[in-house]
Protein backbone atom coordinates (compact mmCIF):
# COMPACT_ATOMS: atom_id res chain seq x y z
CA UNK A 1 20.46 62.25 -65.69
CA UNK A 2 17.38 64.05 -65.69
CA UNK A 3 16.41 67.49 -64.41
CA UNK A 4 14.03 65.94 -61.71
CA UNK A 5 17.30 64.07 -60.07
CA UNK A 6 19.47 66.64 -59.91
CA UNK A 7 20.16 67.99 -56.52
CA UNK A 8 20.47 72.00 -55.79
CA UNK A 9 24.42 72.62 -53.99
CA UNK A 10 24.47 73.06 -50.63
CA UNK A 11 23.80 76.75 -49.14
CA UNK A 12 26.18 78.28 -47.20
CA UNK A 13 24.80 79.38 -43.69
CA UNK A 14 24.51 83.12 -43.60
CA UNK A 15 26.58 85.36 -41.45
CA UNK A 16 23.56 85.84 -39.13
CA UNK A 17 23.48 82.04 -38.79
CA UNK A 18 26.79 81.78 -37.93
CA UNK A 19 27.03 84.24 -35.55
CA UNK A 20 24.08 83.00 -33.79
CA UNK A 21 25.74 79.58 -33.73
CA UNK A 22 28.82 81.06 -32.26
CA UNK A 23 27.34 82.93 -29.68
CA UNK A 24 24.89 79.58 -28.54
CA UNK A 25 28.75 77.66 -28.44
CA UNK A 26 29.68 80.18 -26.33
CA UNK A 27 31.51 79.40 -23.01
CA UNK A 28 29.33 79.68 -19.83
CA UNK A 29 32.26 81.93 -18.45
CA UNK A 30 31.39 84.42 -20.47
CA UNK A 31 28.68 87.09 -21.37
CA UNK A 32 26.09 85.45 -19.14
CA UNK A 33 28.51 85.21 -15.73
CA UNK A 34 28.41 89.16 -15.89
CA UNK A 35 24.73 90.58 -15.33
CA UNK A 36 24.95 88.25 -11.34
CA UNK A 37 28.64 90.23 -11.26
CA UNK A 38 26.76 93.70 -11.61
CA UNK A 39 24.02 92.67 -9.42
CA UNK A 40 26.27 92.37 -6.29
CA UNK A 41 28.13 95.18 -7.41
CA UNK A 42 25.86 97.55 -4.93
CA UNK A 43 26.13 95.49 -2.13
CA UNK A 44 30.37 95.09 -2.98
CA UNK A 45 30.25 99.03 -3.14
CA UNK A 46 29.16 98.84 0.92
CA UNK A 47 30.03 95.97 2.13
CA UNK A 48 34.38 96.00 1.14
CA UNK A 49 34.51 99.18 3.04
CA UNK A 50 32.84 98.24 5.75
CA UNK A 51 34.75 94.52 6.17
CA UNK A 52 38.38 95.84 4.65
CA UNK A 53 39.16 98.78 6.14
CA UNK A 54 38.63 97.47 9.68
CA UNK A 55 40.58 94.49 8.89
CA UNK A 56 43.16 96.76 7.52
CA UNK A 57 43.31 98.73 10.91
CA UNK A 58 43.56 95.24 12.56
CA UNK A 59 46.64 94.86 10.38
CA UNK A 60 48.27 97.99 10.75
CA UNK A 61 48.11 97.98 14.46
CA UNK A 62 48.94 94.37 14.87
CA UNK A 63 52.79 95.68 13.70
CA UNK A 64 52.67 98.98 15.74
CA UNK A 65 53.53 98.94 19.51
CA UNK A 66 50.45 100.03 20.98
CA UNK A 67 49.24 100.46 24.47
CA UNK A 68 47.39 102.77 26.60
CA UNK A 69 50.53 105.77 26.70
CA UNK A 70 50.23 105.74 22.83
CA UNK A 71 46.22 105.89 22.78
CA UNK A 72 46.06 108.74 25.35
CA UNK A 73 48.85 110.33 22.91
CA UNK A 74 51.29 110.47 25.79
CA UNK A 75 53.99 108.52 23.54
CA UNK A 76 54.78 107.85 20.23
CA UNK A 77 54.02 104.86 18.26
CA UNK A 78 56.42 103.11 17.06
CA UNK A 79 56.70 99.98 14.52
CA UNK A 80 57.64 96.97 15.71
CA UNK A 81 57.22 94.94 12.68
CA UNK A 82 56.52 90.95 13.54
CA UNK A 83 56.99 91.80 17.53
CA UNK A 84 53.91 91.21 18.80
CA UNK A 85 53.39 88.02 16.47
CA UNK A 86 56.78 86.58 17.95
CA UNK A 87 55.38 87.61 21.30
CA UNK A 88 52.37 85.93 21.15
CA UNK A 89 53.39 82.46 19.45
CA UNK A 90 56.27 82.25 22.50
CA UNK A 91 53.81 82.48 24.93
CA UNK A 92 52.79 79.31 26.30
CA UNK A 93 49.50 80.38 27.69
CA UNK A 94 48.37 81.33 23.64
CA UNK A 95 49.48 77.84 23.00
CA UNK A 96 47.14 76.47 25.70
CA UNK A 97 44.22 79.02 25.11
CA UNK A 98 44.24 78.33 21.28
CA UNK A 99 44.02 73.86 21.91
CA UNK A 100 41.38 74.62 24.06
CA UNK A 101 39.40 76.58 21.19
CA UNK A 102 40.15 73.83 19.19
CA UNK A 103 38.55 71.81 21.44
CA UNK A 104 35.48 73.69 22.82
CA UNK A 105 34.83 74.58 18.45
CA UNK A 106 34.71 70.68 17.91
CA UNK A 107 32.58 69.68 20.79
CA UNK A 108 30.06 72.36 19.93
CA UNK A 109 30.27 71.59 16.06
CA UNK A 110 29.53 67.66 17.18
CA UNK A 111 26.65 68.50 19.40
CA UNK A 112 25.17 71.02 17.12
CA UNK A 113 25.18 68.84 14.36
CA UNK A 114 23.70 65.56 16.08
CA UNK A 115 20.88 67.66 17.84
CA UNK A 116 20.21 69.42 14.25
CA UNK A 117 20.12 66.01 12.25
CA UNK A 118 18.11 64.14 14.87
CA UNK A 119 15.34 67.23 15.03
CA UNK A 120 15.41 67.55 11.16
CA UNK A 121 14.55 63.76 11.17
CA UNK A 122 11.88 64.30 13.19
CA UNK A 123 10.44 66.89 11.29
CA UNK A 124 9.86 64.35 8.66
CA UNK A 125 7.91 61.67 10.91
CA UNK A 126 5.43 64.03 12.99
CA UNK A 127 2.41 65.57 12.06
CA UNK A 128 1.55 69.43 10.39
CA UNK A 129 1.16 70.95 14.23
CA UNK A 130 4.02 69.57 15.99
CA UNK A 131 6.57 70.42 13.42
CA UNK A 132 4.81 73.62 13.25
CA UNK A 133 5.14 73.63 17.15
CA UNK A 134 8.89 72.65 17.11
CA UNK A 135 10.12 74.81 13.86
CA UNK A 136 8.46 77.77 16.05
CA UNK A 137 10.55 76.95 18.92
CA UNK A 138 14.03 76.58 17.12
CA UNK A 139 13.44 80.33 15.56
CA UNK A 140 12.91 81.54 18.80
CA UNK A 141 16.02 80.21 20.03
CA UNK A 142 17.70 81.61 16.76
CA UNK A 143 16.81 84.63 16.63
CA UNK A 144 17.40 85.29 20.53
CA UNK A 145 20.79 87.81 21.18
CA UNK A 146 23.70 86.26 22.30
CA UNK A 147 23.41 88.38 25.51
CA UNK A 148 19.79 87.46 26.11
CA UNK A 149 20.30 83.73 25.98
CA UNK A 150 23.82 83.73 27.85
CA UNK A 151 21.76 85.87 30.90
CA UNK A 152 18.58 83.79 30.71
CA UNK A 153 20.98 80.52 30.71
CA UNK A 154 23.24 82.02 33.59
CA UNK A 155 19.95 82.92 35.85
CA UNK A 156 18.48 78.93 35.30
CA UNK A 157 22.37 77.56 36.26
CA UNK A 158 23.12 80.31 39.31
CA UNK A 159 24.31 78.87 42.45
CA UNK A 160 21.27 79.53 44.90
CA UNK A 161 18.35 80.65 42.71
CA UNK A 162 18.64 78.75 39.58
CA UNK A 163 16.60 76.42 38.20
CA UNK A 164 18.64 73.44 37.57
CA UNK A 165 19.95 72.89 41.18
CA UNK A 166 15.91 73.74 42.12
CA UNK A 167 14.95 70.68 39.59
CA UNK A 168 17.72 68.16 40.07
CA UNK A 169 17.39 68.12 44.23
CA UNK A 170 13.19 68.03 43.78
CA UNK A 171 14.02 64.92 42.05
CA UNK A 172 16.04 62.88 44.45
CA UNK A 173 20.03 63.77 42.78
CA UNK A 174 21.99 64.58 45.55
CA UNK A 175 25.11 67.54 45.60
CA UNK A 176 23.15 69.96 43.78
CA UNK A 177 22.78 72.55 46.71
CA UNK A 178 24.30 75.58 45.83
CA UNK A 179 26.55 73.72 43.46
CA UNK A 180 28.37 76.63 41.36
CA UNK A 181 28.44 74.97 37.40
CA UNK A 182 30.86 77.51 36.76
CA UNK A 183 33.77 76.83 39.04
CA UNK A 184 34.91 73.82 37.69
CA UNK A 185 36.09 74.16 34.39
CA UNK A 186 34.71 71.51 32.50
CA UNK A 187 31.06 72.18 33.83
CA UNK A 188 31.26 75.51 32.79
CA UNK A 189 32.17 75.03 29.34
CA UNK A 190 29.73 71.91 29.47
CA UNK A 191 26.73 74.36 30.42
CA UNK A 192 28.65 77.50 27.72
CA UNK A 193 28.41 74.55 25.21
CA UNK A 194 25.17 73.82 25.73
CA UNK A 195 24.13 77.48 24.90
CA UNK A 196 25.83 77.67 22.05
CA UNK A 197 24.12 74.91 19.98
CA UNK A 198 20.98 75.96 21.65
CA UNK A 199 22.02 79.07 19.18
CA UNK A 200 22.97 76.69 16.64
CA UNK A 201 20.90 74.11 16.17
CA UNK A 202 18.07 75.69 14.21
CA UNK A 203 19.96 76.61 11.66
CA UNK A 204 21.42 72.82 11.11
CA UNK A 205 17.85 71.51 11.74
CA UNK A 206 16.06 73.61 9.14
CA UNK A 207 19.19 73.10 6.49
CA UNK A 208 18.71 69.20 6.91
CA UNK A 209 15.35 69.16 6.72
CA UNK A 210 14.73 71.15 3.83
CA UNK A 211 17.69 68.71 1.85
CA UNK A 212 15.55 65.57 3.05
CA UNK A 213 12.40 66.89 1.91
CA UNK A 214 13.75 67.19 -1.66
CA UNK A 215 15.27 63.75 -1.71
CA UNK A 216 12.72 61.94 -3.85
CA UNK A 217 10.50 59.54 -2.23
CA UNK A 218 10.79 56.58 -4.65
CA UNK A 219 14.18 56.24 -3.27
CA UNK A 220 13.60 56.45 0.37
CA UNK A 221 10.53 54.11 -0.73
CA UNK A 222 12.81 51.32 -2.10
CA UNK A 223 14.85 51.65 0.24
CA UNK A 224 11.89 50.77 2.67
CA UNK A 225 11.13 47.74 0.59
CA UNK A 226 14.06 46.19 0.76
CA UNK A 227 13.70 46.07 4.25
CA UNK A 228 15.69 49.29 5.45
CA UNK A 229 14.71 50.44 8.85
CA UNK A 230 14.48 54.14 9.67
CA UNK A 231 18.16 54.28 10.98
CA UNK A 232 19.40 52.05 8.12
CA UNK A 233 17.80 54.57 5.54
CA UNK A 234 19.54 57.57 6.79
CA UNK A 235 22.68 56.39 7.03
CA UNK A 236 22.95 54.57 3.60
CA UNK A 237 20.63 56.33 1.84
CA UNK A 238 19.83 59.68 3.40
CA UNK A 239 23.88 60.95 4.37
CA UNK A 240 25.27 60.40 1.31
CA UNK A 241 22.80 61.96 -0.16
CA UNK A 242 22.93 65.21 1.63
CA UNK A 243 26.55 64.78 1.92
CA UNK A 244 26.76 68.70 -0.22
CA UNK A 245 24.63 70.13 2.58
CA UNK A 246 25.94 68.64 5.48
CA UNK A 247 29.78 70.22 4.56
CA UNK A 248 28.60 73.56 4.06
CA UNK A 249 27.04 73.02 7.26
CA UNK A 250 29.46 71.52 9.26
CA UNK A 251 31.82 74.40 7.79
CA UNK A 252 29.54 77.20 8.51
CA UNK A 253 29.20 75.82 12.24
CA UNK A 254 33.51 75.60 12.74
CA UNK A 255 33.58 79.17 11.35
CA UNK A 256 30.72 80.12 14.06
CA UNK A 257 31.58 78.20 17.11
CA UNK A 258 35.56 79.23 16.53
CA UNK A 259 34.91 82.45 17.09
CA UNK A 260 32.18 82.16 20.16
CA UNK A 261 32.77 85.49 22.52
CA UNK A 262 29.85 86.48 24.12
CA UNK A 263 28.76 83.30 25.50
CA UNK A 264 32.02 82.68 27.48
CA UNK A 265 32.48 86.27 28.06
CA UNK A 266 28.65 86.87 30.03
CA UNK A 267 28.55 83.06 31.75
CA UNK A 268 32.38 82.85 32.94
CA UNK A 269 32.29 86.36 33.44
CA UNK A 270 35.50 87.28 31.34
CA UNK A 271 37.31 83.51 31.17
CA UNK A 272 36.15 81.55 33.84
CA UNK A 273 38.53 81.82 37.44
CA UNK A 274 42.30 82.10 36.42
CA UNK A 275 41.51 82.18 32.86
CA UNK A 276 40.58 78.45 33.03
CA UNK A 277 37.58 78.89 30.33
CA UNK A 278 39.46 81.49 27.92
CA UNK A 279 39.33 81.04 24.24
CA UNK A 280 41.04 83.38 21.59
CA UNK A 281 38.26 85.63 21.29
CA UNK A 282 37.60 86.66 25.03
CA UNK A 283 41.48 86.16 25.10
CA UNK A 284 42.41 88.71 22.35
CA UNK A 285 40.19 91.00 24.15
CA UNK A 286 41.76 90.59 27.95
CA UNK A 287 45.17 91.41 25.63
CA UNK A 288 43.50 94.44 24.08
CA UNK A 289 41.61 96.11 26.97
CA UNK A 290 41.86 94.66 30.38
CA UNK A 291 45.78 94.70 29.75
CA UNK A 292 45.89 97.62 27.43
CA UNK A 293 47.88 96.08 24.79
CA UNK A 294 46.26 96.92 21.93
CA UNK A 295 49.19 95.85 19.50
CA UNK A 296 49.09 92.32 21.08
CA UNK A 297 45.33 91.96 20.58
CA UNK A 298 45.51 92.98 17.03
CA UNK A 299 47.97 90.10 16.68
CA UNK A 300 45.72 87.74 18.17
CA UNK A 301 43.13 88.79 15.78
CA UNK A 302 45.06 88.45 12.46
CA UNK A 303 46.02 85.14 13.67
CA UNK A 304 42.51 83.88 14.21
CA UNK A 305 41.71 85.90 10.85
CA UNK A 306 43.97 83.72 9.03
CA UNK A 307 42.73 80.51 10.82
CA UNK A 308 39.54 80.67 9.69
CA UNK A 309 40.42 81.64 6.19
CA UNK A 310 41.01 78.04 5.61
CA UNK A 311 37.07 76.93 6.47
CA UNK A 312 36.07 80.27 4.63
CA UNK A 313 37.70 78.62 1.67
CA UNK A 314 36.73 75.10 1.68
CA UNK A 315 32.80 76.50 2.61
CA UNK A 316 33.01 78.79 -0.56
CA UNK A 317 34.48 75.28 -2.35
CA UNK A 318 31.99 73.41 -1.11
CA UNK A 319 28.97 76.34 -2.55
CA UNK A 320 30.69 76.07 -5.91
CA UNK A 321 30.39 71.79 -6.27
CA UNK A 322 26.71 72.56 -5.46
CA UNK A 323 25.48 74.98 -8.14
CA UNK A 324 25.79 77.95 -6.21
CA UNK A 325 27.27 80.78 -8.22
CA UNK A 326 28.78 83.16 -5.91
């Protein structure tokens, strides 16, 4: 064979080469999951503090028998282990108060998320001014206090000067004269439902809209030519496609509307008459401080605290399946 055909052996790749081909195999766990790590580390630094020692006090006194003769230091405190947690799951009234979070959490997660998906839907059919017009209006109702919109709400629905009765007799309804929404007890968590997805809302509305917006248009576009009407289109094409979104909304909203307070607290004035429109929030707090069981309250909390840990979890799930690196 001649010297032309012969072929030089194969060279070895260097060390560099193989180093550099190890570190491009490397696992995404590792080196580059650290520098996002570090980044939060600042805001971990502040915000564990400020979220675990409270919840640690919540703990500590949840197991202590506490009231108003050991606050004032007039007796001692004394541990009481699980007391207040038996306590509180014997009584029938928790029982009652905590079905009828359930409930009011559900209703207000429903309505929240029908009003939010029909206005986000809008947004995508009306022109530059009126969603302009409309996203203006939803901040504003977002970024409103709690306590602002529950006494602006309470002043349109009072008994002789409000607003609604005004409205509803100028138009003909009849039994609206001085009718008090917040006697009965369904009316008044009707109208303290309404408030909070009037909170709500936006924040469902501008999530929806901004996950339709990047759903590409050659798909909503054959969906159109084969005949799809609007409704059609977003339930076959437009749910399942924002099916991601819409859990970590619908999440987010049972974690919010769970733990409602100052809503029912300002409108019912403290639970409605008898207690009728309690939920565990304004409930742990009637424990706490308008009965001065402080130990019982604290129990009341940790309870809820461990309720919600279960949507905490399956909305930090649901982040993960999405590409969001926590």
């Amino acid at each position: 064979m001649s010297a032309s055909t012969t072929t030089a052996p194969p060279v070895p790749p260097s060390p560099q080469r193989r180093r550099g081909s190890r570190a491009s195999a490397a696992p995404p766990g590792g080196r580059r999951r650290r520098p996002p790590l570090l980044l939060l580390l600042p805001a971990a630094v502040i915000l564990i503090p400020l979220v675990g020692y409270p919840i640690y006090q919540l703990g500590l006194l949840s197991v202590l028998d506490f009231g108003q003769p050991q606050a004032s230091g007039g007796a001692p405190t004394s541990f009481v282990g699980l007391g207040n947690y038996t306590k509180i799951l014997e009584d029938d009234q928790f029982w009652s108060v905590l079905l009828q979070t359930v409930g009011f959490a559900a209703f207000c997660v429903l309505a929240t998320l029908a009003v939010g998906a029909a206005l986000a839907v809008l947004l995508t059919k009306v022109g530059r001014w009126p969603r302009l017009v409309l996203t203006t209006a939803a901040m504003a109702a977002w970024a409103a206090p709690a306590m602002t919109g529950s006494t602006v709400w309470s002043f349109l629905f009072d008994t002789n000067l409000g607003l609604v009765n005004h409205t509803l007799e100028r138009i003909g309804l009849s039994g609206f004269h001085e009718f008090n929404w917040f006697y009965d007890k369904w009316t008044a968590f009707l109208v303290v439902g309404a408030v909070v997805v009037w909170h709500s809302f936006p924040f469902v509305m501008v999530t929806l809209y901004a996950g339709i917006r990047a759903i590409p248009e050659e798909v909503l576009e054959a969906a159109a030519l084969d005949g799809a009407n609007t409704w059609t289109t977003f339930r076959r094409v437009t749910v399942p496609m924002l099916r991601p979104i819409l859990t970590i909304v619908v999440i987010q909203s049972v974690i919010w509307d769970f733990k409602v307070f100052t809503q029912i607290y300002v409108m019912t004035e403290g639970g409605g008459i008898a207690g009728q429109n309690l939920v565990l929030n304004v409930y742990a707090y009637q424990k706490a401080f308008a009965s001065s069981q402080y130990g019982l309250g604290a129990a009341i909390g940790v309870i809820m605290l461990l309720i919600l840990v279960i949507p905490t979890v399956l909305y930090i799930r649901s982040l993960r399946r999405t590409g969001n690196e926590l």
